[in-house]
Protein backbone atom coordinates (compact mmCIF):
# COMPACT_ATOMS: atom_id res chain seq x y z
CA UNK A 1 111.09 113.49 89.89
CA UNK A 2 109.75 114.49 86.31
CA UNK A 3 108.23 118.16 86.45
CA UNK A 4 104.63 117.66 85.33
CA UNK A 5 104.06 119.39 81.69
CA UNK A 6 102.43 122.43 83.12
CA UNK A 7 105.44 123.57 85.07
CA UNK A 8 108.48 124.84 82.75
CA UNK A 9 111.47 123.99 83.22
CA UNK A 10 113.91 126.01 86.19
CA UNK A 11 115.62 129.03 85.17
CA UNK A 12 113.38 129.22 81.36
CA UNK A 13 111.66 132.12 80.57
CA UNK A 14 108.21 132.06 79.97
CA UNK A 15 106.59 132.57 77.22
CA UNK A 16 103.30 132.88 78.53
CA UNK A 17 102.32 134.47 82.16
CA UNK A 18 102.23 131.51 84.25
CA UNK A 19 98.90 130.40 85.56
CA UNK A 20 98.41 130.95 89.28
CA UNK A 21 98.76 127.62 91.55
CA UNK A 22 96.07 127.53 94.17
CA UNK A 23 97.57 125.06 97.00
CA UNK A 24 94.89 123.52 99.20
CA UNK A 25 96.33 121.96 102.56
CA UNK A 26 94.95 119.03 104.49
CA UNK A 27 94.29 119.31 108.12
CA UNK A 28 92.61 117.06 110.37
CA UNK A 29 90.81 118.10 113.42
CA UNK A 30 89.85 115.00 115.63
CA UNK A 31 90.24 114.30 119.35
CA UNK A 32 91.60 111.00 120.43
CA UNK A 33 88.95 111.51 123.47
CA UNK A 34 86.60 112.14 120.71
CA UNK A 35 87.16 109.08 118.77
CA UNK A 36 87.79 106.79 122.19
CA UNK A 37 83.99 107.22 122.41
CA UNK A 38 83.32 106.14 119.22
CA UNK A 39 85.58 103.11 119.48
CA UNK A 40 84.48 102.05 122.61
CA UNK A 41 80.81 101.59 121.49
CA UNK A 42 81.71 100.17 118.22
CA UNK A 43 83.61 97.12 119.52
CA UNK A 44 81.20 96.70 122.48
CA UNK A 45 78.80 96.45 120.10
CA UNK A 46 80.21 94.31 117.17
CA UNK A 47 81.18 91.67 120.17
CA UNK A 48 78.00 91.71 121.47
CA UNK A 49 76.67 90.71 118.19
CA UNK A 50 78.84 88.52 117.14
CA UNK A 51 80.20 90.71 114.66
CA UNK A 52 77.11 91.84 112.84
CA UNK A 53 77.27 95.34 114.09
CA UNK A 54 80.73 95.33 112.68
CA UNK A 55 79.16 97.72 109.28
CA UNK A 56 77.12 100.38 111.34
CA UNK A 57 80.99 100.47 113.57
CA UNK A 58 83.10 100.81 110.30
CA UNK A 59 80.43 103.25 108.96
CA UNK A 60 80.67 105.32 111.95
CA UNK A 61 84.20 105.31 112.11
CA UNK A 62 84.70 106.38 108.71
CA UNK A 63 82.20 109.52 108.89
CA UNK A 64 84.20 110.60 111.72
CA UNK A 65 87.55 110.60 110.24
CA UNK A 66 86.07 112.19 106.80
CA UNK A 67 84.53 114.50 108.37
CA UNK A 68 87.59 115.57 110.14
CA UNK A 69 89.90 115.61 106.84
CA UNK A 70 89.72 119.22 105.62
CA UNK A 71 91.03 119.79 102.17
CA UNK A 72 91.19 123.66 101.94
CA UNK A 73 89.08 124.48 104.33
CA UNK A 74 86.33 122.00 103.78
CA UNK A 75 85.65 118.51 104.85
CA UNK A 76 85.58 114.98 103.51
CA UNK A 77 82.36 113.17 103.99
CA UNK A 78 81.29 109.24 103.73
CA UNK A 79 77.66 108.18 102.74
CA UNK A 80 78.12 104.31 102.57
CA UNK A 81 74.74 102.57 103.45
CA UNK A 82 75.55 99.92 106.74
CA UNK A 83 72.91 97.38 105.48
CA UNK A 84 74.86 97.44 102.02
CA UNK A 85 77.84 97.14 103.65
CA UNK A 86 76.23 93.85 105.83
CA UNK A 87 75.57 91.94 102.25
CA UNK A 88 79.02 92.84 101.18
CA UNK A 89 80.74 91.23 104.74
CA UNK A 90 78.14 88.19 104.02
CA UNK A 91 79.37 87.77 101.02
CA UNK A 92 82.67 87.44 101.94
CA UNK A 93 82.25 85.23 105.25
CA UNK A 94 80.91 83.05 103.35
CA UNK A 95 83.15 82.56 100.78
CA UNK A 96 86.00 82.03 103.47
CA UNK A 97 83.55 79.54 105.18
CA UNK A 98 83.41 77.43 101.50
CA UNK A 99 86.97 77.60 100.94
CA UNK A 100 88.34 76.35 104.84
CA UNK A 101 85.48 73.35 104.42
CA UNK A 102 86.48 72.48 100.70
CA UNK A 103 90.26 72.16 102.28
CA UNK A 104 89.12 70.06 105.04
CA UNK A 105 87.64 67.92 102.83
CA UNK A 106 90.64 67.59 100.47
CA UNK A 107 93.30 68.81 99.17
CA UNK A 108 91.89 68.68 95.68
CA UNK A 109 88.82 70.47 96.64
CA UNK A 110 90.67 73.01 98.60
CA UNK A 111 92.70 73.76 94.96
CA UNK A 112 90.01 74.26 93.57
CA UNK A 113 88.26 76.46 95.90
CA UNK A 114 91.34 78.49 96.22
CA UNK A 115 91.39 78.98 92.40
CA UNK A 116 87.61 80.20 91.84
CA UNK A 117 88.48 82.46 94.53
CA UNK A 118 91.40 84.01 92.95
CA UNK A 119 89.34 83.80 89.83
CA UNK A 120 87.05 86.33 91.38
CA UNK A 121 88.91 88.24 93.88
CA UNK A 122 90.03 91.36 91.37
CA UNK A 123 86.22 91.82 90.41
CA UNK A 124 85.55 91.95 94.04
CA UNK A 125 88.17 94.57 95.02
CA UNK A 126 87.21 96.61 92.21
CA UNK A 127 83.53 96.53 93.06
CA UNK A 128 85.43 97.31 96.42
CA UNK A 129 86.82 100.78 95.15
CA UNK A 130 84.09 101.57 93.68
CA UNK A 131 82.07 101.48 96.42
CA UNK A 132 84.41 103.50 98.86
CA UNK A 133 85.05 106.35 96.02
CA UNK A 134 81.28 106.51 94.94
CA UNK A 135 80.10 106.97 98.62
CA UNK A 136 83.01 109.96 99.40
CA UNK A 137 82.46 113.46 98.98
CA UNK A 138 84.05 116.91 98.85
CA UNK A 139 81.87 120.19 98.40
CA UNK A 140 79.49 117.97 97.61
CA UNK A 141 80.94 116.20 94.49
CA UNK A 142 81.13 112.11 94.63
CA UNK A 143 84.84 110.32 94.09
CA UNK A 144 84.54 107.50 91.37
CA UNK A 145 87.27 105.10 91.05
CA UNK A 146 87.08 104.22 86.83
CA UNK A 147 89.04 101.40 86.63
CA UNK A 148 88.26 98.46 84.26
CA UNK A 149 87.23 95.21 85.02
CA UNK A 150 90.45 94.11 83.06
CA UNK A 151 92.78 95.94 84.31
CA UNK A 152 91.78 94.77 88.13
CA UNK A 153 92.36 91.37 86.52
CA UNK A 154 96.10 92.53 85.27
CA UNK A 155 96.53 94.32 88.04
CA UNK A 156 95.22 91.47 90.90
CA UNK A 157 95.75 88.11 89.43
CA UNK A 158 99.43 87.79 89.54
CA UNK A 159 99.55 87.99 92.91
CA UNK A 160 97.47 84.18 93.68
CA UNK A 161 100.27 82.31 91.67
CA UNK A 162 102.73 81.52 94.44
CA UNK A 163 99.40 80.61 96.22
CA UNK A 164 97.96 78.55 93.40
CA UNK A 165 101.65 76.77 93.44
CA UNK A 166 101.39 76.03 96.62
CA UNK A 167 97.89 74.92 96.52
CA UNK A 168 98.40 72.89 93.95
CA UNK A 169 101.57 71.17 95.11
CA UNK A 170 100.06 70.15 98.38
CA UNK A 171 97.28 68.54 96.01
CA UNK A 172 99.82 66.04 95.07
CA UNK A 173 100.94 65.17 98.42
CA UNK A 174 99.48 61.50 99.56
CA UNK A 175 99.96 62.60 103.73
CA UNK A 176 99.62 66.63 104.26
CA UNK A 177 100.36 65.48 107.50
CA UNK A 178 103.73 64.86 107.11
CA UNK A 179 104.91 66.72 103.54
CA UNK A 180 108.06 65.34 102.17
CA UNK A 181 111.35 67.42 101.51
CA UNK A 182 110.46 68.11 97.98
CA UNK A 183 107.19 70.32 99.17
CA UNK A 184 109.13 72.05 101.60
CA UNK A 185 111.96 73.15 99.11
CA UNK A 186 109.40 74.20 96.47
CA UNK A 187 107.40 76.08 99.45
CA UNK A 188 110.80 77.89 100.01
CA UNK A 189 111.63 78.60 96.11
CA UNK A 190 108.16 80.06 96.00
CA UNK A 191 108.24 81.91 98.93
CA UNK A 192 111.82 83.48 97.65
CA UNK A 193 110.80 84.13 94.29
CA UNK A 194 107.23 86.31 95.46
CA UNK A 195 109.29 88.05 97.69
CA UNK A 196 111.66 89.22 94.86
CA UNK A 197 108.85 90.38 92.85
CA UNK A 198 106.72 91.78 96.01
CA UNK A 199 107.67 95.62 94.99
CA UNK A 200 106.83 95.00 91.43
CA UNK A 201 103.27 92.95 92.69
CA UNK A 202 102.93 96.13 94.91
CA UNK A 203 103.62 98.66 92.16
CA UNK A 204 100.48 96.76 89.89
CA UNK A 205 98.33 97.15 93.05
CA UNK A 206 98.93 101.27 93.32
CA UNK A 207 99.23 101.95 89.96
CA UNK A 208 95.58 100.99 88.95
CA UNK A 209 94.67 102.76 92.00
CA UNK A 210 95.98 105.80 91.55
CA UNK A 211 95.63 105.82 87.82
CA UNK A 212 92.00 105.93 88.03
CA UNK A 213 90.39 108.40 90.97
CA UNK A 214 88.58 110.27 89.51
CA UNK A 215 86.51 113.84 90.13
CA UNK A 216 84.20 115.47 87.73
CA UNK A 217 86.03 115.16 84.20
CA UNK A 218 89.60 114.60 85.97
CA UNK A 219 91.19 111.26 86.10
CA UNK A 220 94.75 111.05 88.27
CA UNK A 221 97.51 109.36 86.73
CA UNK A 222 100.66 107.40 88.93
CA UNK A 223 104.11 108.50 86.69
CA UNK A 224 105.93 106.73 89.99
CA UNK A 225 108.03 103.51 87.96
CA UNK A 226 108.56 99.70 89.06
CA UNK A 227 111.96 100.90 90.08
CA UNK A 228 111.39 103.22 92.47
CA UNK A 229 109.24 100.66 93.93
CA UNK A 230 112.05 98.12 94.21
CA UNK A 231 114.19 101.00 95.42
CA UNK A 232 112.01 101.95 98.16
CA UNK A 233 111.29 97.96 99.34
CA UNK A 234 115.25 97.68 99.35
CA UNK A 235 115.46 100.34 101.66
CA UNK A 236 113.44 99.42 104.38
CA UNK A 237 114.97 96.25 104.19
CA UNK A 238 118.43 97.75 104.95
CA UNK A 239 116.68 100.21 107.60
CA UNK A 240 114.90 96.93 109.50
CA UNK A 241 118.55 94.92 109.15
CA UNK A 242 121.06 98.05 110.32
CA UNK A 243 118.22 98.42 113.39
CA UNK A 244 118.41 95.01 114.57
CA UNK A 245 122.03 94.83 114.14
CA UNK A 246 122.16 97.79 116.05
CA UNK A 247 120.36 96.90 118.83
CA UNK A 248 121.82 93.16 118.78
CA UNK A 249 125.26 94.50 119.39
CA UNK A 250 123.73 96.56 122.29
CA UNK A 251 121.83 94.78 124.01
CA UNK A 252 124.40 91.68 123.36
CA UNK A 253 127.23 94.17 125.18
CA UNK A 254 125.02 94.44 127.93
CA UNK A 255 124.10 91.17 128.09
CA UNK A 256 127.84 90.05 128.34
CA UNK A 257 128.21 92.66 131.26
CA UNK A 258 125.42 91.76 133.04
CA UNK A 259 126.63 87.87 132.91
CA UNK A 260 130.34 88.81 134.02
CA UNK A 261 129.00 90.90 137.12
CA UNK A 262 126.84 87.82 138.22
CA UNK A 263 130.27 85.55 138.18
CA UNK A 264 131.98 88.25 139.92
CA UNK A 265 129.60 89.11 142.41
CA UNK A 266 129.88 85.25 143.26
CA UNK A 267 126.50 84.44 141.65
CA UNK A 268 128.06 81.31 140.01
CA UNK A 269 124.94 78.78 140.02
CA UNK A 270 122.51 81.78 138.92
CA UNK A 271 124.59 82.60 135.35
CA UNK A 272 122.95 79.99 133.10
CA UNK A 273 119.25 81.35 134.30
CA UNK A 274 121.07 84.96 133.93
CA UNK A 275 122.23 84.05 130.45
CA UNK A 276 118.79 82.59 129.39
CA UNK A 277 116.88 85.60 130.50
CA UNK A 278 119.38 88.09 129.04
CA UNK A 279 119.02 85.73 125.54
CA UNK A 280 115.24 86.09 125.56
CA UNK A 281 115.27 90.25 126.27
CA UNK A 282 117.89 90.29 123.62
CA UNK A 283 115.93 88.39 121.36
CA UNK A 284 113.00 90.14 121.60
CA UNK A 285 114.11 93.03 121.88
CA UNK A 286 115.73 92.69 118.39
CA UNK A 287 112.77 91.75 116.74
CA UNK A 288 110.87 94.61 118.00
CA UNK A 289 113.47 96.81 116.88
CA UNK A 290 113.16 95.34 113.15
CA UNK A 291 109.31 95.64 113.07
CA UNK A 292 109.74 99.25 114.77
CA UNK A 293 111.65 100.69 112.53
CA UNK A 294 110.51 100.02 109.11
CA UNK A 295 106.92 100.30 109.51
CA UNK A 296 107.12 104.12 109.54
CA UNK A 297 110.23 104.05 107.28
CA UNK A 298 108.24 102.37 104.67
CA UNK A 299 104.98 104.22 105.71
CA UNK A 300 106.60 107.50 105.25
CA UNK A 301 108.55 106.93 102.19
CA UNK A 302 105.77 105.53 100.03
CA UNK A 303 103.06 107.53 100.52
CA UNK A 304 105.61 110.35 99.61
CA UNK A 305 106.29 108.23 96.30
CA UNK A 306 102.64 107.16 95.70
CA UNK A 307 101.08 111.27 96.37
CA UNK A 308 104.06 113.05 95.35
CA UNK A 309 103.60 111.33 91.40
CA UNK A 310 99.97 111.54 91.14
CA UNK A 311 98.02 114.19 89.30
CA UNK A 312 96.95 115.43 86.21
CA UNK A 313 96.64 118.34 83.72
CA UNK A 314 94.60 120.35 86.97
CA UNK A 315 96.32 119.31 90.09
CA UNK A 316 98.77 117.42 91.69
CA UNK A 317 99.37 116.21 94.83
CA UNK A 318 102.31 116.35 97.04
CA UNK A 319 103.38 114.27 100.42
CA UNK A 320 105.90 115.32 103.02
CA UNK A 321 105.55 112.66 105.42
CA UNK A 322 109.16 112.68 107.52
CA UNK A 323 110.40 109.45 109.13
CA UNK A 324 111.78 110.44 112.25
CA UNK A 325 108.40 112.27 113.50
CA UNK A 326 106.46 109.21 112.39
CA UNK A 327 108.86 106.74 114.11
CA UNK A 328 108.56 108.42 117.62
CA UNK A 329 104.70 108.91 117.27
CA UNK A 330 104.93 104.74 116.40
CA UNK A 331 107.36 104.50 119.38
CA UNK A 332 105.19 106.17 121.43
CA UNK A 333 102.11 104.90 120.33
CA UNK A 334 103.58 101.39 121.10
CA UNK A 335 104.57 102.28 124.60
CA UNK A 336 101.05 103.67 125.26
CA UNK A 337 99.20 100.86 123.91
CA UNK A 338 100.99 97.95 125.93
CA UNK A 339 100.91 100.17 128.97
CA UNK A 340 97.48 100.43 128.90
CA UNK A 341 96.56 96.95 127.57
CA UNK A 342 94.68 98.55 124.50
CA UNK A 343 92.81 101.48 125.18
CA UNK A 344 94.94 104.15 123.99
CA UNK A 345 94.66 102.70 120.58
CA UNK A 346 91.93 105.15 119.80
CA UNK A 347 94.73 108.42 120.43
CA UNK A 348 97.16 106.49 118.90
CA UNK A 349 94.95 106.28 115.37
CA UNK A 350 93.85 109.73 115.46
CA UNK A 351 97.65 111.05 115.90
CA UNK A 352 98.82 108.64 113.33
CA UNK A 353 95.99 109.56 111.14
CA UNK A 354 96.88 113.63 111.47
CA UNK A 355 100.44 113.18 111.09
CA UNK A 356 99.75 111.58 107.83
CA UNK A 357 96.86 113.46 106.80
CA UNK A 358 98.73 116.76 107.58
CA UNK A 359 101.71 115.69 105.28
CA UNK A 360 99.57 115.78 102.35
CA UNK A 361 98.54 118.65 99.62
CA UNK A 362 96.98 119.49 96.55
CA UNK A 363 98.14 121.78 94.31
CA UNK A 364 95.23 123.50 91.61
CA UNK A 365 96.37 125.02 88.69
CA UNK A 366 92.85 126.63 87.92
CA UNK A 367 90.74 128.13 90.79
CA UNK A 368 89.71 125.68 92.93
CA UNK A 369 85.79 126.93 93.08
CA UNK A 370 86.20 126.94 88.74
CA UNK A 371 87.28 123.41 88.91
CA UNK A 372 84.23 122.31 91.41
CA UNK A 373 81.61 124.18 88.82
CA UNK A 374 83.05 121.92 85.87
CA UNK A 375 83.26 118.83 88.26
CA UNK A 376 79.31 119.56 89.36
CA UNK A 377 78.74 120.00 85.57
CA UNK A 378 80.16 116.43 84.50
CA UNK A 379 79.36 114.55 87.40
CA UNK A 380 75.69 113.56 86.23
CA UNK A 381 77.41 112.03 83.26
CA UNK A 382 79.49 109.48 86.23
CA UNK A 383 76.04 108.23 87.82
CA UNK A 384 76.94 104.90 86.75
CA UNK A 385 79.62 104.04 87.90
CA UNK A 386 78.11 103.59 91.22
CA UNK A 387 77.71 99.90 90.71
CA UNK A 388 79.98 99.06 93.74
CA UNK A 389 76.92 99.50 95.78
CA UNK A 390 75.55 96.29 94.45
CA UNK A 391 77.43 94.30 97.00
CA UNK A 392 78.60 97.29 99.41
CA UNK A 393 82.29 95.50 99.40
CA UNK A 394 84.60 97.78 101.35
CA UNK A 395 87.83 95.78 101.92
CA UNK A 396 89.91 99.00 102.62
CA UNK A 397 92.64 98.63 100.49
């Protein structure tokens, strides 16, 4: 990792005194039995209203886990307005209602609908962070997220092509019914070729993020490349194919044990059913062993990349999020879950959420109460950029 141009280089010395680096930690100080409460109402709630509760439960749930993130001693806090929120969610229901009737009605239509939508899509996730930034606080100072309306467009549109292509294909199909070969080889070609460039689609996505938070007169910068992207996607790959291998070979030498004691122990007509059940457990269980293990392998390695490369000429940030810790809290968190047919999802968030949380730091390299005093003194000059709160959009990227 490139040292960032404050810090000289190991071993040199200095030429100046070197100024003091004030490290602020994050902690995070929620109760799943806390939150369970909070949970419970919300989704009583948003089902009892058919889902129109569903900003006043996402509002709630965000003060709670803001205002349980300490950074340095002091906490995070949301201010997002539920009815603003409401027009945002409206807006987008209803946009998903246009496009699944324009598809119904033909395939044509549905192109179309599917291409105004990507047409306006970046705009919407930009008015998106803008809205989540401009309604979070620390010490009092409002986020802003400054990226352009052209750069979402760089950064965003890329990603509808294989859609568009696939769209668009089925447009020219006289039965979608029954597709011939040709739409089912292109389907595959497309499908290939967006997963080859997934880390690079990925890397557009974080990279306009990160490159424009924003607090006071400080703008964060991602120096994280494409490469390290693609090297961090090819790992996880390896990680989710060594663990099903892994457990295939297992659970496969059980498996062949288990069907040789049935013959031996005379068992003869049971072996096929023996065999079938012992195929499904090892099936399944293989699968659940590739979705297992790279969640938190990818979880844990690229919020390290993403936090660990952001910063600026003030601060940086740093992430040491370890994959082994995170796996058994997801292994665990699993268990619980399915044991108790949901309701320990609540615990299983908050842990999740401190583990992560925990792993992450900032690292001043002025006085952290200076650097608030020029924030509060440039922040009146940000009051604009506010204008996510037209629609309230809070997609949650």
């Amino acid at each position: 990792m490139s040292q960032p141009s404050w810090i000289g280089p190991a071993g040199a010395e200095p030429a100046f005194e070197a100024p003091r680096e004030h490290r602020l930690d994050f902690r995070f100080t929620g109760s799943g039995s806390e939150y369970f409460r909070i949970w419970i109402v919300n989704l009583l709630l948003t089902i009892v209203t058919l889902g129109v509760y569903y900003p006043w439960a996402k509002v709630r749930r965000l003060r709670y886990f803001y205002g349980n993130t300490l950074v340095g001693g002091q906490p995070l806090d949301f201010h997002g307005n539920p009815m603003t929120m409401l027009r945002g969610y409206v807006l987008i229901a209803v946009m998903g209602v246009l496009y699944s009737v324009a598809g119904r009605f033909s395939a044509v239509a549905g192109l179309v609908a599917f291409i105004i939508l990507a047409a306006i899509w970046p705009a919407l996730l930009r008015s998106s962070m803008q809205f989540r930034l401009a309604n979070t606080s620390w010490r009092g100072l409002r986020f802003r997220f400054v990226g352009s309306l052209g750069d979402a467009y760089a950064a965003f549109l890329p990603a509808f092509v294989p859609g568009i292509a696939i769209v668009a294909a089925l447009a020219a199909v006289s039965d979608p019914e029954q597709p011939p070969a040709w739409y089912a080889a292109l389907m595959g070609i497309v499908s290939l070729v967006a997963l080859a460039f997934a880390p690079w689609l990925w890397w557009k996505l974080k990279k306009y993020q990160h490159d424009h938070y924003a607090l006071g007169p400080w703008r964060t910068r991602l120096t994280a490349s494409c490469g390290s992207f693609y090297l961090v996607f090819l790992k996880t790959a390896g990680a989710a194919l060594a663990a099903g291998l892994l457990v295939g070979v297992v659970v496969s030498v059980v498996a062949v044990l288990g069907i040789v004691g049935s013959s031996l122990g005379g068992s003869g007509r049971s072996s096929p059913l023996v065999a079938m059940v012992i195929g499904l457990v090892l099936a399944f269980t293989t699968l659940l062993a590739m979705q297992l293990v790279p969640r938190p392998y990818f979880t844990s390695r690229m919020q390290n990349l993403l936090w660990s490369r952001t910063g600026n000429e003030a601060m940086r940030f740093g992430s040491q999020l370890r994959f082994w810790p995170l796996f058994g809290l997801t292994l665990k968190n699993w268990l619980l879950v399915a044991l108790t047919l949901g309701l320990y999802w609540p615990f299983a968030a908050v842990a999740s959420q401190r583990m992560r949380i925990e792993a992450v730091s900032v690292t001043a390299l002025v006085d952290p109460d200076d650097l608030i005093d020029q924030a509060r003194g440039a922040e009146g000059e940000a009051a604009g950029d506010a204008a996510g709160d037209l629609f309230g959009l809070d997609i949650g990227l």
